[in-house]
PDB file of N, CA and C in Angstrom:
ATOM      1  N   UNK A   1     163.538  48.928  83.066  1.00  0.00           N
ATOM      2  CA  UNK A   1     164.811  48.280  83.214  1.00  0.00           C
ATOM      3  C   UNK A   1     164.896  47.145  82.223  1.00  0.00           C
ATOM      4  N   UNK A   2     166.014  46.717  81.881  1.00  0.00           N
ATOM      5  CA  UNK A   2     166.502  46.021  80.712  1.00  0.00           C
ATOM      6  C   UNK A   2     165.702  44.455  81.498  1.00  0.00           C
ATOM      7  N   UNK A   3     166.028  43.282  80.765  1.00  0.00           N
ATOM      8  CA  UNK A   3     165.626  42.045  81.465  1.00  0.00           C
ATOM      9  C   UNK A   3     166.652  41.472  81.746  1.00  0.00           C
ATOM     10  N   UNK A   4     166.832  40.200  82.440  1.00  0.00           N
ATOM     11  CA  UNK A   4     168.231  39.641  82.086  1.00  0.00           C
ATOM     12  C   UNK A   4     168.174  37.704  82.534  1.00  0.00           C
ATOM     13  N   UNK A   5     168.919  37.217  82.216  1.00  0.00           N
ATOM     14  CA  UNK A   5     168.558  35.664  81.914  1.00  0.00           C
ATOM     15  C   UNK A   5     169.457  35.164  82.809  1.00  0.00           C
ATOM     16  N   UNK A   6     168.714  34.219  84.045  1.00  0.00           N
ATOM     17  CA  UNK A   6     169.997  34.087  85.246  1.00  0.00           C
ATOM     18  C   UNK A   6     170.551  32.544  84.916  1.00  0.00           C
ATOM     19  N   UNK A   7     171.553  32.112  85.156  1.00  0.00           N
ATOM     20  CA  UNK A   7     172.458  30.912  85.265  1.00  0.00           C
ATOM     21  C   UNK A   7     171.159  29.575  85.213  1.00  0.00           C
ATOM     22  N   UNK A   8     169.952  29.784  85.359  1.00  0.00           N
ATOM     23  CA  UNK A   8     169.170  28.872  85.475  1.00  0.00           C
ATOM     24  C   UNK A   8     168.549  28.126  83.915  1.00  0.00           C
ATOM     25  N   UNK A   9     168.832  29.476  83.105  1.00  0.00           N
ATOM     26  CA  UNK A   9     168.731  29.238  81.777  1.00  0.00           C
ATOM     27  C   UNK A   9     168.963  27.831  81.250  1.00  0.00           C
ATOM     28  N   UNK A  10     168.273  27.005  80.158  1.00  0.00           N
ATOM     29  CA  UNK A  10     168.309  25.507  80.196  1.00  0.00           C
ATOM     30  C   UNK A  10     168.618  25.461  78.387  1.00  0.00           C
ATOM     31  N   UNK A  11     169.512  26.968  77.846  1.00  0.00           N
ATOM     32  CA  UNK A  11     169.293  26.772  76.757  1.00  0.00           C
ATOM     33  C   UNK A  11     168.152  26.028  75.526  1.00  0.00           C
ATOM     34  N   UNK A  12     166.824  26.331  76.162  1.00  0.00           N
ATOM     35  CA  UNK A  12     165.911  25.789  74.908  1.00  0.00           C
ATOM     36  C   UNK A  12     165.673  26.644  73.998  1.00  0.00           C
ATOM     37  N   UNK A  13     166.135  27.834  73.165  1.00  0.00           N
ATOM     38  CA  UNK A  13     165.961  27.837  72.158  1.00  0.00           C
ATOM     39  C   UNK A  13     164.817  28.938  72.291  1.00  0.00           C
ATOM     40  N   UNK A  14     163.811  29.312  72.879  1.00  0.00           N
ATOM     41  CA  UNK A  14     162.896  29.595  72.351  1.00  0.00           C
ATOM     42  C   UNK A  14     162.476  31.601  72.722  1.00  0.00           C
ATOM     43  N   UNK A  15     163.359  32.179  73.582  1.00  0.00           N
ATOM     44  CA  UNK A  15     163.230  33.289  73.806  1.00  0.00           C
ATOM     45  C   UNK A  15     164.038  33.910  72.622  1.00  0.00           C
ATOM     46  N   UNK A  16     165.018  33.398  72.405  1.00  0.00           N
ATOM     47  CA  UNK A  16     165.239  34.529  71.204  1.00  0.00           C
ATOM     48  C   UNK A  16     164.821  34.588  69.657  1.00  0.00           C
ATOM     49  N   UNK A  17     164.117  33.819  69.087  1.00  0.00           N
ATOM     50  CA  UNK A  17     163.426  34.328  67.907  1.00  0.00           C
ATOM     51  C   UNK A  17     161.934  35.320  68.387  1.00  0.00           C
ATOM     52  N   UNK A  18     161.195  35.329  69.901  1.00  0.00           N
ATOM     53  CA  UNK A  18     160.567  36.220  69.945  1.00  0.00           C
ATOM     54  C   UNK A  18     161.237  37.823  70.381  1.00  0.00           C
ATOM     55  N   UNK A  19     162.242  37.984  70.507  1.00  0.00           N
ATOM     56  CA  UNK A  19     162.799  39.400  70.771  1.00  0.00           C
ATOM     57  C   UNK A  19     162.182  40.000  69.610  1.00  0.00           C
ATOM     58  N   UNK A  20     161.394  41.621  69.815  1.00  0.00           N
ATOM     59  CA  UNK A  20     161.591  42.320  68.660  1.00  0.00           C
ATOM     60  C   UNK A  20     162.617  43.162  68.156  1.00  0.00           C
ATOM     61  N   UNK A  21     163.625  43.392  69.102  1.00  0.00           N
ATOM     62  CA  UNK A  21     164.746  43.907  69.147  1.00  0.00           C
ATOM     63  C   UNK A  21     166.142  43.032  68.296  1.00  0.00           C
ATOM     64  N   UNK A  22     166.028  42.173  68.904  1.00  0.00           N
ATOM     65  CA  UNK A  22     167.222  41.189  68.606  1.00  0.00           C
ATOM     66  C   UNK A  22     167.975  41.593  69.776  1.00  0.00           C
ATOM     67  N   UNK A  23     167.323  41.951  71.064  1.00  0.00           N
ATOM     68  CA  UNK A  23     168.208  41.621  71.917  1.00  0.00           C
ATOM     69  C   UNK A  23     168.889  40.400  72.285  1.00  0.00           C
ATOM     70  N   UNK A  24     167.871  39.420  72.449  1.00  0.00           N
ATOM     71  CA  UNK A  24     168.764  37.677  73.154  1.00  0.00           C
ATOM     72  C   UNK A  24     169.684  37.268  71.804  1.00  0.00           C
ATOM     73  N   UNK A  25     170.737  36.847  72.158  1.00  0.00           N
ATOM     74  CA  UNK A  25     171.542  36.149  71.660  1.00  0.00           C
ATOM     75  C   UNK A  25     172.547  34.979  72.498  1.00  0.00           C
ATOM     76  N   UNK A  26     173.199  33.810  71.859  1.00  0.00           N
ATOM     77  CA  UNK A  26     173.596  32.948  72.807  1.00  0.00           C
ATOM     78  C   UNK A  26     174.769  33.522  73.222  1.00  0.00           C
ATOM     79  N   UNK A  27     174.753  33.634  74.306  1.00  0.00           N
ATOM     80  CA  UNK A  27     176.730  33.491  75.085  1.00  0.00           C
ATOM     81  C   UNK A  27     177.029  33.031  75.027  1.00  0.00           C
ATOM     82  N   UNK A  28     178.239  32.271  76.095  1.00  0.00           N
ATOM     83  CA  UNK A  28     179.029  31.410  75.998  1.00  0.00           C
ATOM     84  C   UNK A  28     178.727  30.240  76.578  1.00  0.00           C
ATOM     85  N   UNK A  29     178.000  30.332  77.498  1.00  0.00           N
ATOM     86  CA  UNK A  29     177.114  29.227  78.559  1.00  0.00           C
ATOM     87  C   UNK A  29     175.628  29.110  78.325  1.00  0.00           C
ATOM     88  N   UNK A  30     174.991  30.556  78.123  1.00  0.00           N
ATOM     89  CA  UNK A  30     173.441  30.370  78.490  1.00  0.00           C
ATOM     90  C   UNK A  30     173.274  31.538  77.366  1.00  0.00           C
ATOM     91  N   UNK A  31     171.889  31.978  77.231  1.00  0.00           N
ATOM     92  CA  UNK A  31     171.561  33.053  76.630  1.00  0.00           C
ATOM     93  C   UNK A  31     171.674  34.169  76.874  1.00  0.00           C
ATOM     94  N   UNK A  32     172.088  35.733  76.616  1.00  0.00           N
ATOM     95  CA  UNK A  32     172.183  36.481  76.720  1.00  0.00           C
ATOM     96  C   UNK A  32     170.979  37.801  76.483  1.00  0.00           C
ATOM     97  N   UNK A  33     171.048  38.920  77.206  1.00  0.00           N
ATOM     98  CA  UNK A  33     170.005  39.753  76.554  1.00  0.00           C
ATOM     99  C   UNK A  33     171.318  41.240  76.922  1.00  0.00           C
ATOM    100  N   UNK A  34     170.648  41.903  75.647  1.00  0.00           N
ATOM    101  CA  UNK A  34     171.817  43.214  75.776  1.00  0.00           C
ATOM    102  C   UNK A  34     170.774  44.012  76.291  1.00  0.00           C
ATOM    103  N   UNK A  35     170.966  44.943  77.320  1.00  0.00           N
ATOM    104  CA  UNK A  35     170.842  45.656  78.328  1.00  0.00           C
ATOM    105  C   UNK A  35     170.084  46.975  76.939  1.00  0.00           C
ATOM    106  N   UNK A  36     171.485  47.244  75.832  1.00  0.00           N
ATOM    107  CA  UNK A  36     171.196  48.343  75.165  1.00  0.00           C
ATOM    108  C   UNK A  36     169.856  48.058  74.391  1.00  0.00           C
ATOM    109  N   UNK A  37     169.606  46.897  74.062  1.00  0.00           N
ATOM    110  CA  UNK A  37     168.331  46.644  72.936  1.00  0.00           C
ATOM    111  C   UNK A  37     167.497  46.482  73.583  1.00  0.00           C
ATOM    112  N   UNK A  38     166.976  45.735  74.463  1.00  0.00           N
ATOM    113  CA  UNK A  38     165.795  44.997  75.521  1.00  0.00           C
ATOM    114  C   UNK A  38     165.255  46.689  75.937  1.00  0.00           C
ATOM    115  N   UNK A  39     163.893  46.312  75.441  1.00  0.00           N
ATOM    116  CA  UNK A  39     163.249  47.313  75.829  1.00  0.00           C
ATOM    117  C   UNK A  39     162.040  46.688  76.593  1.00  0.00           C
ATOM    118  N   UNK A  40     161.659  45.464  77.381  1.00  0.00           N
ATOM    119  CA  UNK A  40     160.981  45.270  78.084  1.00  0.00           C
ATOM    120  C   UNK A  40     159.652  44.445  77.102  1.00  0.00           C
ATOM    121  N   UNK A  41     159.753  44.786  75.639  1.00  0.00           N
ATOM    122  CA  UNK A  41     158.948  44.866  74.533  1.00  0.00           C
ATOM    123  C   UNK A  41     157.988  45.664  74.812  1.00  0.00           C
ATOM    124  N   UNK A  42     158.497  46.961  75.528  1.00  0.00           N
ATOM    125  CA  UNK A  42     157.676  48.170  75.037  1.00  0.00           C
ATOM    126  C   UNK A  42     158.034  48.834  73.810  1.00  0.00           C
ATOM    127  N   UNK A  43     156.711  49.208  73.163  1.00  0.00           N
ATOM    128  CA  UNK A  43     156.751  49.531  71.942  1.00  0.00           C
ATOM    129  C   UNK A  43     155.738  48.752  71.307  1.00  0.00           C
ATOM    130  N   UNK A  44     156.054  47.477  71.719  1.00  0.00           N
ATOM    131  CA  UNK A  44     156.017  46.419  70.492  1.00  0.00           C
ATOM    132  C   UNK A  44     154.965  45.345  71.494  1.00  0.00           C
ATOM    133  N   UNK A  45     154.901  44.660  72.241  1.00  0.00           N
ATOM    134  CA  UNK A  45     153.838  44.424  73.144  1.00  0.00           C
ATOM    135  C   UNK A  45     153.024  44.588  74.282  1.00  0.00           C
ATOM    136  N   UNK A  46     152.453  44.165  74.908  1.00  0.00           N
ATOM    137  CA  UNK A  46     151.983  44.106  76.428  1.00  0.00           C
ATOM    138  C   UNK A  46     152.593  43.643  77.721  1.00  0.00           C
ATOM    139  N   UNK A  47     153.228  42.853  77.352  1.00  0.00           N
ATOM    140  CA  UNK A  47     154.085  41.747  78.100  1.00  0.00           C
ATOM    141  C   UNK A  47     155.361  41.648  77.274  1.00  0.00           C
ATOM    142  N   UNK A  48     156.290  41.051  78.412  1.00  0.00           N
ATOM    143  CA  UNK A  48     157.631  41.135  77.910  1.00  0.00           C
ATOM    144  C   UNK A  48     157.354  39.413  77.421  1.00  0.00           C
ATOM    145  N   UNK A  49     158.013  38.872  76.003  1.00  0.00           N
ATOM    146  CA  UNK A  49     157.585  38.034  75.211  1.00  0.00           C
ATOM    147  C   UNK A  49     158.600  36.695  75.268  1.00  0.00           C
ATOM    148  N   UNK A  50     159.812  37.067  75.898  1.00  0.00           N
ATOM    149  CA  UNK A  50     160.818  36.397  76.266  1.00  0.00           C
ATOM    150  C   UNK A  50     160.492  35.750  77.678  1.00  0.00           C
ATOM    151  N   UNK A  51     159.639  36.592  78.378  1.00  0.00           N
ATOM    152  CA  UNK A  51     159.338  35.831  79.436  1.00  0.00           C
ATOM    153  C   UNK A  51     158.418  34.881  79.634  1.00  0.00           C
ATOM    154  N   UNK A  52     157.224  35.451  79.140  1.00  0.00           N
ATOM    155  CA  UNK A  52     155.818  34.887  78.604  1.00  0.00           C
ATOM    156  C   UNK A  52     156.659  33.189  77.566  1.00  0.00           C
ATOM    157  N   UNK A  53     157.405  33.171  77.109  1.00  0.00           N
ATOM    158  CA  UNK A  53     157.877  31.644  76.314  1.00  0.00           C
ATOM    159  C   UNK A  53     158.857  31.054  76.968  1.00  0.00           C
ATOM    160  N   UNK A  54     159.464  31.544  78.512  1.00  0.00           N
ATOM    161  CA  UNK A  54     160.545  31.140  79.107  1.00  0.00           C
ATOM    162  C   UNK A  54     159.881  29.731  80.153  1.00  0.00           C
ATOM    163  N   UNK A  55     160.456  28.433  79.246  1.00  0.00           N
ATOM    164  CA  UNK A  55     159.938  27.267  80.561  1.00  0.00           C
ATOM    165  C   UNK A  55     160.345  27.180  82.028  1.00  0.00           C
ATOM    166  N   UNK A  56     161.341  27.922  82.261  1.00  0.00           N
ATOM    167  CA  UNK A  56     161.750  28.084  83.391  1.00  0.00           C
ATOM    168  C   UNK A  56     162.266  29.047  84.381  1.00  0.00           C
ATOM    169  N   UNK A  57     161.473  29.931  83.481  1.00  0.00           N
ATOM    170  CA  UNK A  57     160.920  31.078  84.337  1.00  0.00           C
ATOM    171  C   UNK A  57     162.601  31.726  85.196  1.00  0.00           C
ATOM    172  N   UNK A  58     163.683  32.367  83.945  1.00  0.00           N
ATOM    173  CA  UNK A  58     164.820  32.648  84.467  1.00  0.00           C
ATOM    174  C   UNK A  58     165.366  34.415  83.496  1.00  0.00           C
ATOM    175  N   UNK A  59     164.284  34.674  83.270  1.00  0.00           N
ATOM    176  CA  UNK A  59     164.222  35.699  83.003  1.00  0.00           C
ATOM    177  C   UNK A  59     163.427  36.957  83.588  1.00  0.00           C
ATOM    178  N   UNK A  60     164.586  38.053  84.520  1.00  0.00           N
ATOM    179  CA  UNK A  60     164.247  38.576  85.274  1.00  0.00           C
ATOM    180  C   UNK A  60     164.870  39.993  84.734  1.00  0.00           C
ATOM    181  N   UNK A  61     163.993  40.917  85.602  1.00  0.00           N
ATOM    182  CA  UNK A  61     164.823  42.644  85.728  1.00  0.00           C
ATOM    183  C   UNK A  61     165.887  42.438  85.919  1.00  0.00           C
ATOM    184  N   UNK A  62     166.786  43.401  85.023  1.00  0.00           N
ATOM    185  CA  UNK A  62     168.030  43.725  85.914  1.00  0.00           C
ATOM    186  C   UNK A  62     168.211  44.713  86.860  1.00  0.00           C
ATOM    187  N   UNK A  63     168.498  44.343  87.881  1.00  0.00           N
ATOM    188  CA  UNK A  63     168.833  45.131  88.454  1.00  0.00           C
ATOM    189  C   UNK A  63     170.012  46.338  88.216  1.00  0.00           C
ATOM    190  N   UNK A  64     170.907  45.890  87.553  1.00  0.00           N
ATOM    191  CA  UNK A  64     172.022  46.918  87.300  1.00  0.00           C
ATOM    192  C   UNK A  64     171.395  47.674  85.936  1.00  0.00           C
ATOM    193  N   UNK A  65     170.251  47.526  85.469  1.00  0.00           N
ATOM    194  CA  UNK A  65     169.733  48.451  84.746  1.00  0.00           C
ATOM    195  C   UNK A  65     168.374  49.028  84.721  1.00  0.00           C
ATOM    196  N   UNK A  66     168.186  49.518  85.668  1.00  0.00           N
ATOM    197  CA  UNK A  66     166.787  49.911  85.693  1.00  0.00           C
ATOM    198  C   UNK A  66     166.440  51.231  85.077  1.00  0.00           C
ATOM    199  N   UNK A  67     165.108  51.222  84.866  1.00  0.00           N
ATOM    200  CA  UNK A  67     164.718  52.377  83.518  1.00  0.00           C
ATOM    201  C   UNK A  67     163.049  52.383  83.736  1.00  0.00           C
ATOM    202  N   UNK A  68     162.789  53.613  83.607  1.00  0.00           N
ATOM    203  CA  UNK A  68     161.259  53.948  83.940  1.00  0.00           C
ATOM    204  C   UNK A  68     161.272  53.662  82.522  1.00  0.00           C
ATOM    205  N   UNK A  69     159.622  53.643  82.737  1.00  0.00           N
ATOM    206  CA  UNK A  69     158.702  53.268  81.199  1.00  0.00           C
ATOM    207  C   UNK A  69     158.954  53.951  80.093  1.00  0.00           C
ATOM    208  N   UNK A  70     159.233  55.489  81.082  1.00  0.00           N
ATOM    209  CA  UNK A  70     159.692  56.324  79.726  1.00  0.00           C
ATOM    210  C   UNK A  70     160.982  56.385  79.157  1.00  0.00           C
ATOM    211  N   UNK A  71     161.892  55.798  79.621  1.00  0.00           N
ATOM    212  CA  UNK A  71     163.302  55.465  79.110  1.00  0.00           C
ATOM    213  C   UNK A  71     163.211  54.722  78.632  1.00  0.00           C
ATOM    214  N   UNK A  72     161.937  53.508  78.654  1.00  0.00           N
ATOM    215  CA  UNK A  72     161.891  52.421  77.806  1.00  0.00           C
ATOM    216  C   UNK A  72     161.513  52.567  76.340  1.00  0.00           C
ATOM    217  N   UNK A  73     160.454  53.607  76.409  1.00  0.00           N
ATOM    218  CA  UNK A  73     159.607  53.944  75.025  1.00  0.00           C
ATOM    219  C   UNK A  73     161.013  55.004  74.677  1.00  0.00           C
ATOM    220  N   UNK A  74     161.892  55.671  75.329  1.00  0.00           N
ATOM    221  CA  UNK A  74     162.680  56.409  74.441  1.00  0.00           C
ATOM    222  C   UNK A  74     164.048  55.316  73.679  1.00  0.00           C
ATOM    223  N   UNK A  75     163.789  54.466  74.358  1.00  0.00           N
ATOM    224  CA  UNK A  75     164.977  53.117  73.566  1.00  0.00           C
ATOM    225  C   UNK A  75     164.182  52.537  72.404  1.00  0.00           C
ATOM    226  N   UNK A  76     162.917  52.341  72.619  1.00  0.00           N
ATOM    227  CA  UNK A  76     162.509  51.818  71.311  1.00  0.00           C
ATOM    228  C   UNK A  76     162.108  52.763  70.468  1.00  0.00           C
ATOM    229  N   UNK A  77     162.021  54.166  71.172  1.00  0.00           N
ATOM    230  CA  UNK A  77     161.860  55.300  69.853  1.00  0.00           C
ATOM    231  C   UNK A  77     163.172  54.679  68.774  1.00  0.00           C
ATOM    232  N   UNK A  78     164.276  55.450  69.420  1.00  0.00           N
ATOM    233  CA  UNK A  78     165.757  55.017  69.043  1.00  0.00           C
ATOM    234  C   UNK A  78     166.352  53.706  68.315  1.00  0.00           C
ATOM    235  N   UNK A  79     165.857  52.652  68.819  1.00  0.00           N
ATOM    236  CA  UNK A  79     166.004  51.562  68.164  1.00  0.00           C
ATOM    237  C   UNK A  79     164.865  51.394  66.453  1.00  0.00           C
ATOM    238  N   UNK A  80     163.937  51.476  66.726  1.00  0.00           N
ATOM    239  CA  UNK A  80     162.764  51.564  65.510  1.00  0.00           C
ATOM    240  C   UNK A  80     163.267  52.769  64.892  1.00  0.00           C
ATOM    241  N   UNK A  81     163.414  54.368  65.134  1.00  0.00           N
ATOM    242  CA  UNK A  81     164.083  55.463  64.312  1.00  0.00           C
ATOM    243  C   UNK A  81     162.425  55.795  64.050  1.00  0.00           C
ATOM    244  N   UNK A  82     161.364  55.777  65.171  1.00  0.00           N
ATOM    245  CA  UNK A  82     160.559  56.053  65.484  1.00  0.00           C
ATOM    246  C   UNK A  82     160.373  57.285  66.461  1.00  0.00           C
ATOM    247  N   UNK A  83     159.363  58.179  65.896  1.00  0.00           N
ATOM    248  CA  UNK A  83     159.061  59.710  66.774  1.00  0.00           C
ATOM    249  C   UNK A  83     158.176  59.636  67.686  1.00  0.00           C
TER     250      UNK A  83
END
């Protein structure tokens, strides 16, 4: 399942230069993560990397997008243009 960044967000800056996707970007209030890019940073790490640098710990599953592991590795097939 995608991640997603709740109202608790304190705008610091620091989850979105680790996306490998370029999922996070800022909204209008807080930070954003797109559902379509966020691949959990499967593919690409061990741990999701946005969370692991989040000071306040407001980055969670979404629920309105959940996705087994293997829907995850088939988004970052897709995204990378990886087989």
């Amino acid at each position: 399942m995608a991640l997603y960044i709740t109202d608790e967000c304190i705008n610091c800056d620091v989850c979105e230069p680790e996306c490998p996707n370029g999922a996070i970007s800022q909204g209008e209030e807080i930070y954003e993560i797109d559902p379509e890019l966020c691949t959990e940073c499967v593919g690409h790490y061990e741990t999701s990397q946005c969370v692991e640098v989040c000071p306040v710990d407001c980055i969670i599953k979404d629920p309105d997008h959940e996705e087994t592991e293997e829907q995850l590795w088939e988004k970052y097939r897709r995204i990378t243009g990886e087989t």
